[in-house]
N, C-alpha and C. Protein backbone atom coordinates (compact mmCIF):
# COMPACT_ATOMS: atom_id res chain seq x y z
N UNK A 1 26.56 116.11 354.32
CA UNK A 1 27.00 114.84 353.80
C UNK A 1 28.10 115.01 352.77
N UNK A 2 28.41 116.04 352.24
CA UNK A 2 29.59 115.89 351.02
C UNK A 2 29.70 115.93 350.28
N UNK A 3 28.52 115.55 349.26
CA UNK A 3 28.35 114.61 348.23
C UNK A 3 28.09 113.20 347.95
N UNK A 4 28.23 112.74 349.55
CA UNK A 4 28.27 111.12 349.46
C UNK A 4 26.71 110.51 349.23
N UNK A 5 27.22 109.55 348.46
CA UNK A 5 25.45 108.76 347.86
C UNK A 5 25.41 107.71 349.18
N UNK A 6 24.00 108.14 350.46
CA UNK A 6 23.40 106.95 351.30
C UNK A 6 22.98 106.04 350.84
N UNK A 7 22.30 106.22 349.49
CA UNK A 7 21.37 104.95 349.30
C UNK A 7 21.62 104.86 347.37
N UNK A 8 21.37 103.84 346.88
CA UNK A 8 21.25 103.25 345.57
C UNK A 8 19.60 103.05 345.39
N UNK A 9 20.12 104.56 344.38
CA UNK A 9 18.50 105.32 343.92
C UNK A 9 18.57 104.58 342.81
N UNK A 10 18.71 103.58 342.31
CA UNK A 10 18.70 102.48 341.27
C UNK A 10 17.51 101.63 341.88
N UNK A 11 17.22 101.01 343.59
CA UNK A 11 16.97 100.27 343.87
C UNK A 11 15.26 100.79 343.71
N UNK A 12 14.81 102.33 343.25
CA UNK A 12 13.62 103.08 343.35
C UNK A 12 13.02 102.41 342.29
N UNK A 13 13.26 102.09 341.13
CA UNK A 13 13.07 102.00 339.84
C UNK A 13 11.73 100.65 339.91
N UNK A 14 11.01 100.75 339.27
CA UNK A 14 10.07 99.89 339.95
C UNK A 14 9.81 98.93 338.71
N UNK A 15 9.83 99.06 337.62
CA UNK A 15 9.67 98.49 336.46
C UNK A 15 11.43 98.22 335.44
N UNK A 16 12.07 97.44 336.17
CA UNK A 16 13.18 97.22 335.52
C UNK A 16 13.31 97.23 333.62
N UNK A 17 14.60 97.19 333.08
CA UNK A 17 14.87 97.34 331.80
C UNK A 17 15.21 95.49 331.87
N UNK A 18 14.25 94.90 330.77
CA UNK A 18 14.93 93.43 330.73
C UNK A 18 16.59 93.38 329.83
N UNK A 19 17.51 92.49 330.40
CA UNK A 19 18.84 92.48 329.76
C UNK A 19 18.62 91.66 328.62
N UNK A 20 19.27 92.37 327.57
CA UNK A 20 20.00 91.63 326.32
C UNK A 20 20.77 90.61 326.66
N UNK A 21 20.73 89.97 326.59
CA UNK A 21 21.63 88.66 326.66
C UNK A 21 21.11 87.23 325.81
N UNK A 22 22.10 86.90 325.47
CA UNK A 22 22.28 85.37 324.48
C UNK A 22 21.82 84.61 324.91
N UNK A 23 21.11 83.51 325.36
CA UNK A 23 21.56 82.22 325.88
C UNK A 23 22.12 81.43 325.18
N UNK A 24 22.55 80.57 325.86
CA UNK A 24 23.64 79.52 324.77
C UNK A 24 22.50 78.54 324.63
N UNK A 25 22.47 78.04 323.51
CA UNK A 25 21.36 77.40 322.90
C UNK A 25 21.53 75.53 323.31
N UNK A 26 22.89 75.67 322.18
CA UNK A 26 23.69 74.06 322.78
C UNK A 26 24.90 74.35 322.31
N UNK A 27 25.92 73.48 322.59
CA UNK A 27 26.80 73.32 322.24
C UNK A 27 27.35 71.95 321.68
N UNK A 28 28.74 71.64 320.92
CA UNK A 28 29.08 70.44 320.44
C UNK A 28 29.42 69.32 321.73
N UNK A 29 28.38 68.18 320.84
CA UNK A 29 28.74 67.34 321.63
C UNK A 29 30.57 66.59 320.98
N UNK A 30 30.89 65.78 321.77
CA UNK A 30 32.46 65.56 321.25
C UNK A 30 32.66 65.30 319.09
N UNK A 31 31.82 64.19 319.17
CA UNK A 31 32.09 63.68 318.14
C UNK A 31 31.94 65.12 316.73
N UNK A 32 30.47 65.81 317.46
CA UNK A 32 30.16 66.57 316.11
C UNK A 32 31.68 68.01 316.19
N UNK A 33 31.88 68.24 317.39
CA UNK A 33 33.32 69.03 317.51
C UNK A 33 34.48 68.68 316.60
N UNK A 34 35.03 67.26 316.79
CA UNK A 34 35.85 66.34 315.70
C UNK A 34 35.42 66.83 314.43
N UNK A 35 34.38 66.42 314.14
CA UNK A 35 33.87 66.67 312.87
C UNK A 35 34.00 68.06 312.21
N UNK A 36 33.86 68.94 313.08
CA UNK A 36 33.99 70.59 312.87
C UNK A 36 35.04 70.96 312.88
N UNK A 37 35.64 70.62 313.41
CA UNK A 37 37.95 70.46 313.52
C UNK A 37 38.27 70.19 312.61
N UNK A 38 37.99 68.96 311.82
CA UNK A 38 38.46 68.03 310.81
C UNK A 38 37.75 69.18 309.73
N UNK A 39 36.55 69.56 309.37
CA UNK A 39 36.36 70.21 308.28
C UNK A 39 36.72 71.62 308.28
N UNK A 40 37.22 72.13 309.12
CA UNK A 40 37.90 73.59 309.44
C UNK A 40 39.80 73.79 309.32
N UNK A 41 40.12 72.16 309.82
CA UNK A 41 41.53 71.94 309.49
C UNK A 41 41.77 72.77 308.28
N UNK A 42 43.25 73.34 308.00
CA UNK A 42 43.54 74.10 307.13
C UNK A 42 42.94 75.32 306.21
N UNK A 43 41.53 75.37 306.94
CA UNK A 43 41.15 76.90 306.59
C UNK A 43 41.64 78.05 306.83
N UNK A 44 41.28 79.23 306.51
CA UNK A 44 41.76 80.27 307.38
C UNK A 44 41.81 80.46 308.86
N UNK A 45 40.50 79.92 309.49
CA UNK A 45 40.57 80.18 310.64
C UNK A 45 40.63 78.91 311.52
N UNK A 46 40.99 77.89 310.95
CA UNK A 46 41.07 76.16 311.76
C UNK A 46 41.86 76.40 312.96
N UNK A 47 42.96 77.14 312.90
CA UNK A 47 43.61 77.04 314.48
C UNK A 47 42.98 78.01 315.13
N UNK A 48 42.23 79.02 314.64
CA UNK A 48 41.46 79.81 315.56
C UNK A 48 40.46 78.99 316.41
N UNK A 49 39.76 78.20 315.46
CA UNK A 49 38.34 77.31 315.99
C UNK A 49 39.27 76.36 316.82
N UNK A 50 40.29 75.31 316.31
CA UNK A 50 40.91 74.35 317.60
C UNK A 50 41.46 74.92 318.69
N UNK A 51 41.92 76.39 318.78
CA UNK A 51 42.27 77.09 320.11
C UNK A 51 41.11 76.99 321.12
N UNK A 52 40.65 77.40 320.12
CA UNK A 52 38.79 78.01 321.17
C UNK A 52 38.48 76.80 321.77
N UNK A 53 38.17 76.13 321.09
CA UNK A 53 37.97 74.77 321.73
C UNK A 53 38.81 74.02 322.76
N UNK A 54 40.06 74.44 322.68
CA UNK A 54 40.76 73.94 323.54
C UNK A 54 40.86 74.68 325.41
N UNK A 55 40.55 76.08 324.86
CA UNK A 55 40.82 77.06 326.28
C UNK A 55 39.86 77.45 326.21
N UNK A 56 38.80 78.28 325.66
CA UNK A 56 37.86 78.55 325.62
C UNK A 56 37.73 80.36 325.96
N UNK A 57 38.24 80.59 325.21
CA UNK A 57 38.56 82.27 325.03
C UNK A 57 37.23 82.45 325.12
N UNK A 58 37.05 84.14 325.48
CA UNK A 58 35.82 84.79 324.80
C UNK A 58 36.07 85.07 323.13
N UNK A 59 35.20 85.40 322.73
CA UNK A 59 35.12 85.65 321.04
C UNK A 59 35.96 86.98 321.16
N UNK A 60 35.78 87.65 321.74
CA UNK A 60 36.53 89.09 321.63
C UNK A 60 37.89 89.00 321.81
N UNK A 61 38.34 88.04 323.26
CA UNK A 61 39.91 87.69 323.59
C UNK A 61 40.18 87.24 322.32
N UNK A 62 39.79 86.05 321.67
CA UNK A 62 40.08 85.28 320.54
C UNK A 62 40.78 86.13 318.90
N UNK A 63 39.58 87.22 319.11
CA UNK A 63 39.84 88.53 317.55
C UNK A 63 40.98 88.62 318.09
N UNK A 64 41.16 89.32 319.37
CA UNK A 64 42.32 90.33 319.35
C UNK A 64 43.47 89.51 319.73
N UNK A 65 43.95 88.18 319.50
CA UNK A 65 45.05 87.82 319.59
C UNK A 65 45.74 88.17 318.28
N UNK A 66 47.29 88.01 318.46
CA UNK A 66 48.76 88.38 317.77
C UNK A 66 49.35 87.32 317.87
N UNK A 67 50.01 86.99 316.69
CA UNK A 67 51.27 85.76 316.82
C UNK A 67 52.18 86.02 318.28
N UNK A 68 52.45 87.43 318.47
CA UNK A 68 52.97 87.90 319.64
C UNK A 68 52.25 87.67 320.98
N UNK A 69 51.19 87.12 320.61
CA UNK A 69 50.34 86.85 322.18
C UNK A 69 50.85 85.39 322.45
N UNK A 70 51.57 84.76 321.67
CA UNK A 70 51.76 83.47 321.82
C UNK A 70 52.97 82.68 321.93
N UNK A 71 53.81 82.18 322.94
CA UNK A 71 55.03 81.37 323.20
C UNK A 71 55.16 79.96 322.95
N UNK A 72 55.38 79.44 321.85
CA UNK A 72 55.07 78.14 321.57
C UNK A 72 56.00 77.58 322.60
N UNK A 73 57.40 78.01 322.41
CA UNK A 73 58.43 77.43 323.00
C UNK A 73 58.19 77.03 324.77
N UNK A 74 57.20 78.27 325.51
CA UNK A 74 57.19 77.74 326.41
C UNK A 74 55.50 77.48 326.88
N UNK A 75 55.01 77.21 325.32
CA UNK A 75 53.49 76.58 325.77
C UNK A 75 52.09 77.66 326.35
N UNK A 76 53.07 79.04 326.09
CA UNK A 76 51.63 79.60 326.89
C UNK A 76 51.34 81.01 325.89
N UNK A 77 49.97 81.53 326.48
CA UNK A 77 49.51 82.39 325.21
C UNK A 77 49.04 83.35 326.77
N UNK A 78 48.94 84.61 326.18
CA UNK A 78 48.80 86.22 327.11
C UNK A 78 47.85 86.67 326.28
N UNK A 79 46.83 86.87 326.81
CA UNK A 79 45.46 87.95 326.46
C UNK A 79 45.92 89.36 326.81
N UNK A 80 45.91 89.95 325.98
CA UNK A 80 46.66 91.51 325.90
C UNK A 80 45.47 92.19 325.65
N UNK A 81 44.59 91.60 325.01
CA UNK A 81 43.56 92.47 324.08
C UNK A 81 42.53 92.40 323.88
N UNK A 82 41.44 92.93 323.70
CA UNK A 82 40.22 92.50 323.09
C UNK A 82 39.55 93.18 322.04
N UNK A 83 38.73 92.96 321.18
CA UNK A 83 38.23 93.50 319.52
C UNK A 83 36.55 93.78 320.34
């Protein structure tokens, strides 16, 4: 055979590992979003939070943006990166 794997000796495992994972609990409904915009306006990170909200980056795409990830002039932003 070569070396070649016939079968996925993963599928032997009889007592799986449960995954870590988040669930999303809830999210903003419109009005309380407004409200979180409006009190984040002019913070440090207010256009971070109204981006997110608008496109909906991952948190990691979101860190690793650069003024350079972003073309105002022609409206569009490039994920280069992630944190």
């Amino acid at each position: 055979m070569g070396g070649c794997v016939v079968h996925n000796i993963a599928n032997l495992i009889k007592k799986k590992p449960k995954r870590d994972t988040m669930e999303m609990r809830s999210t903003f409904i419109v009005e309380q979003l407004n409200d979180f915009l409006d009190a984040t306006s002019g913070t440090e990170y207010g256009e971070l939070y109204y981006l997110d909200s608008e496109i909906g980056l991952r948190r990691s795409e979101l860190i690793g943006l650069q003024w350079s990830d972003i073309d105002l002039g022609t409206g569009t932003l490039a994920v280069k990166r992630t944190v």
